[in-house]
Protein backbone atom coordinates (compact mmCIF):
# COMPACT_ATOMS: atom_id res chain seq x y z
CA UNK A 1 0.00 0.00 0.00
CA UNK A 2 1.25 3.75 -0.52
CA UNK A 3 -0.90 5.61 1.88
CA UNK A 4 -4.76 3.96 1.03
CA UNK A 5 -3.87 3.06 -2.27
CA UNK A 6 -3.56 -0.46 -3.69
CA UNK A 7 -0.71 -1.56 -6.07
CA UNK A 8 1.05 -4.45 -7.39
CA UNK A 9 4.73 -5.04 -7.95
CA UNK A 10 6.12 -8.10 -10.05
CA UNK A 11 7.31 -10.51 -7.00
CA UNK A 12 10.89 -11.39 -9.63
CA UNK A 13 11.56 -7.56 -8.94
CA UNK A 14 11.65 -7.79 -5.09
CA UNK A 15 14.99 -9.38 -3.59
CA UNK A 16 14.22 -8.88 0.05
CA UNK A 17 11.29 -6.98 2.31
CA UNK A 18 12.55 -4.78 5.30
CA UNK A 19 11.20 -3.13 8.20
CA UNK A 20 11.67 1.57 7.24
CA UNK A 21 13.75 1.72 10.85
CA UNK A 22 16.94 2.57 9.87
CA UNK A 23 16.60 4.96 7.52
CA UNK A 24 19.37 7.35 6.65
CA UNK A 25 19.03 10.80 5.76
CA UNK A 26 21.14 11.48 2.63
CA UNK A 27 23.73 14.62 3.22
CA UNK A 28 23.34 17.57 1.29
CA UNK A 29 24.93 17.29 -2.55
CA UNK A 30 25.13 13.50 -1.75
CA UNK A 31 22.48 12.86 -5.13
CA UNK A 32 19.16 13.12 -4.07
CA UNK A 33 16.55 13.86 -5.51
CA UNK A 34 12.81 15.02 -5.78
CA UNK A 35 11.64 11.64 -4.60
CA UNK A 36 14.85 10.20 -2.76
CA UNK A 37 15.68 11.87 0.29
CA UNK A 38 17.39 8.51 1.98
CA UNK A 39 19.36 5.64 1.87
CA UNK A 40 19.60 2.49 4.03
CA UNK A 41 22.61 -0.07 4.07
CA UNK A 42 21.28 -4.09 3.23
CA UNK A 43 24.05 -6.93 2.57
CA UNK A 44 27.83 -4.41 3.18
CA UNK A 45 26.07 -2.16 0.63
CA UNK A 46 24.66 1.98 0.99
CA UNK A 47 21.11 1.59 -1.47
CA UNK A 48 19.12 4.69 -2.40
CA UNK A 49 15.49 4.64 -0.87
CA UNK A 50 12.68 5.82 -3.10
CA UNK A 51 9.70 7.39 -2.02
CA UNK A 52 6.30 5.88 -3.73
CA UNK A 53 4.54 8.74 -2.11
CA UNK A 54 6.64 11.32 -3.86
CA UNK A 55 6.88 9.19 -6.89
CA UNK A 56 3.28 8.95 -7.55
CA UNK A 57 1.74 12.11 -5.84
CA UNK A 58 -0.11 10.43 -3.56
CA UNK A 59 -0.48 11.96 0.40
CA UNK A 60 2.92 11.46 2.56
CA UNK A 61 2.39 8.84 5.00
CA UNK A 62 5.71 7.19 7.20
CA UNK A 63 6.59 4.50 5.56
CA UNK A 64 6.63 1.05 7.08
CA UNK A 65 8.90 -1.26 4.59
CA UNK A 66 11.40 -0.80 1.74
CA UNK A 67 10.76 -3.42 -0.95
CA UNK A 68 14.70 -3.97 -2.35
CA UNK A 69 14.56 -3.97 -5.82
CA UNK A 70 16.93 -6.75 -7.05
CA UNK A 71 19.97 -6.14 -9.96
CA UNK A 72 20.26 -2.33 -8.20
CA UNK A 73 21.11 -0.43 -5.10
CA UNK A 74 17.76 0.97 -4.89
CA UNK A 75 14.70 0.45 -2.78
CA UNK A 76 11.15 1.34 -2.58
CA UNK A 77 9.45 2.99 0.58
CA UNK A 78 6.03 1.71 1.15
CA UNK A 79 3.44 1.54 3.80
CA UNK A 80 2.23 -1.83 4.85
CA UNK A 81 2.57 -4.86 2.13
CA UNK A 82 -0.36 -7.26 1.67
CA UNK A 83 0.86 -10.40 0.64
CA UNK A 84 1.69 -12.44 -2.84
CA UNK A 85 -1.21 -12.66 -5.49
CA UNK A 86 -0.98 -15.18 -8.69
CA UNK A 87 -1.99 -12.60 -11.51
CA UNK A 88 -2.80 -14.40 -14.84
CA UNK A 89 -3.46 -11.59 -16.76
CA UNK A 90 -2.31 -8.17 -17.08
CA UNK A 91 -4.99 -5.23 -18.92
CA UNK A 92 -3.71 -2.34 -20.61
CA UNK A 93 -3.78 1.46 -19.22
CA UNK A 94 -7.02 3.24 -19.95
CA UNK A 95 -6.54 5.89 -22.86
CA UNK A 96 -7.40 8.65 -20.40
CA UNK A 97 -4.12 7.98 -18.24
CA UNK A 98 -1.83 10.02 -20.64
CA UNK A 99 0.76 12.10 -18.44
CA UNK A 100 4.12 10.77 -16.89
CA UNK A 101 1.77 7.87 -15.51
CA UNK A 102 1.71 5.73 -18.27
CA UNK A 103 5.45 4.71 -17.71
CA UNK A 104 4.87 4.15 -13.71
CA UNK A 105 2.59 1.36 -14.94
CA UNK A 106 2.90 -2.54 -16.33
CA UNK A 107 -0.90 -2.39 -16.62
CA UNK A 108 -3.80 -3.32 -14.22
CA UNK A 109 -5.06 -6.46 -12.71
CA UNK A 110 -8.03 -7.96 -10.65
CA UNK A 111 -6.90 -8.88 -7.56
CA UNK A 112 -9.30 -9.73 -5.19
CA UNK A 113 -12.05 -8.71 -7.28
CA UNK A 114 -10.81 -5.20 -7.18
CA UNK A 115 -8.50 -3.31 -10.02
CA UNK A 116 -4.77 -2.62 -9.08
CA UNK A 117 -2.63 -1.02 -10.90
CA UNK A 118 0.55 -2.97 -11.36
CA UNK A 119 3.72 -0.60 -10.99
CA UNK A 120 6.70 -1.04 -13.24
CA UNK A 121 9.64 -1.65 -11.27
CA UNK A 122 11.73 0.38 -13.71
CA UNK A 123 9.61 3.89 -12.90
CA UNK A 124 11.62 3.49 -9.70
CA UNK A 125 15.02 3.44 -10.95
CA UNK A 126 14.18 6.86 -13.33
CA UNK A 127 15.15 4.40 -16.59
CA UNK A 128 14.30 1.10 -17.86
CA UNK A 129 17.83 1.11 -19.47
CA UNK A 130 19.08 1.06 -15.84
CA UNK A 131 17.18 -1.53 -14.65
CA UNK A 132 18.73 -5.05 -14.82
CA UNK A 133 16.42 -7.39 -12.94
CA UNK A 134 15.42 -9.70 -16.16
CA UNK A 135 11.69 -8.75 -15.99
CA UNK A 136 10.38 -9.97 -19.41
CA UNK A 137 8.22 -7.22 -20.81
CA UNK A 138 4.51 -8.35 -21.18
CA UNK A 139 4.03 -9.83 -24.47
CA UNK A 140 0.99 -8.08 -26.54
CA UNK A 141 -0.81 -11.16 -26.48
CA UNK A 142 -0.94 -11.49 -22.76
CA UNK A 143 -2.73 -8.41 -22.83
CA UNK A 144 -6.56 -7.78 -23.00
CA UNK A 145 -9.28 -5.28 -22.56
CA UNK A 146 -10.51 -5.37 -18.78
CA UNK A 147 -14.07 -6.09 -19.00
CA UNK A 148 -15.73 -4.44 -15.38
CA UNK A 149 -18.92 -6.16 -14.96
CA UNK A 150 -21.58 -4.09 -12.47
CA UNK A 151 -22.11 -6.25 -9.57
């Protein structure tokens, strides 16, 4: 969750879960950035910390875990994390998302019976050039039009 919102992150692109304790402030000039603003050290090794909140917009809230993104020294700040979901099928962005959004997004998915948009673990990295965790982009035929049926 980032603050009362509901995503999804490929599980491949997580190498660990950890508790937001020991968060470090980064020094001034030390490379931060509009949505970094600490690191933490995991393994002998300093990793940049990534604010969803900042990265999507959404209201600050303190965040309770840092997913570690695997194949870089980066990691995610989150609030609480739900648990692992199968997802068979991802659906393509709406046409109306069509700002900087599109390319924090895989797609969405039905999970639970709700839709949750899954996040792109490159967004997080600023590139997808940088990021080197062998995620297979979704194939075009593994992707369909979401059909929401009223209930």
């Amino acid at each position: 969750m980032v603050g009362s919102h509901r995503f999804a992150i490929a599980a491949n692109a997580i190498e660990e879960i950890r508790g937001a304790e020991r968060l470090m402030p980064l020094s001034p000039g030390a490379g931060g950035s509009r949505v970094a603003h600490h690191t933490f050290d995991a393994r002998g090794r300093r990793f940049l910390a990534v604010d969803a909140h900042l990265l999507l917009r959404i209201a600050e809230a303190p965040p309770q875990h840092i997913l570690v993104l695997g194949g870089a020294d980066v990691g995610v700040l989150v609030g609480t994390v739900d648990r692992m979901h199968d997802i068979r099928e991802i659906f393509p962005l709406p046409f109306a998302l069509r700002g900087e959004e599109r390319r924090w997004y895989r797609g969405l998915a039905l999970i639970d019976g709700q839709i949750t948009p899954v996040l792109d673990p490159a967004v997080f990295l600023g590139s997808r050039e940088t990021f080197r965790s062998g995620i297979a982009p979704v194939a075009v035929d593994q992707v369909r039009p979401l059909e929401v049926v009223p209930a």
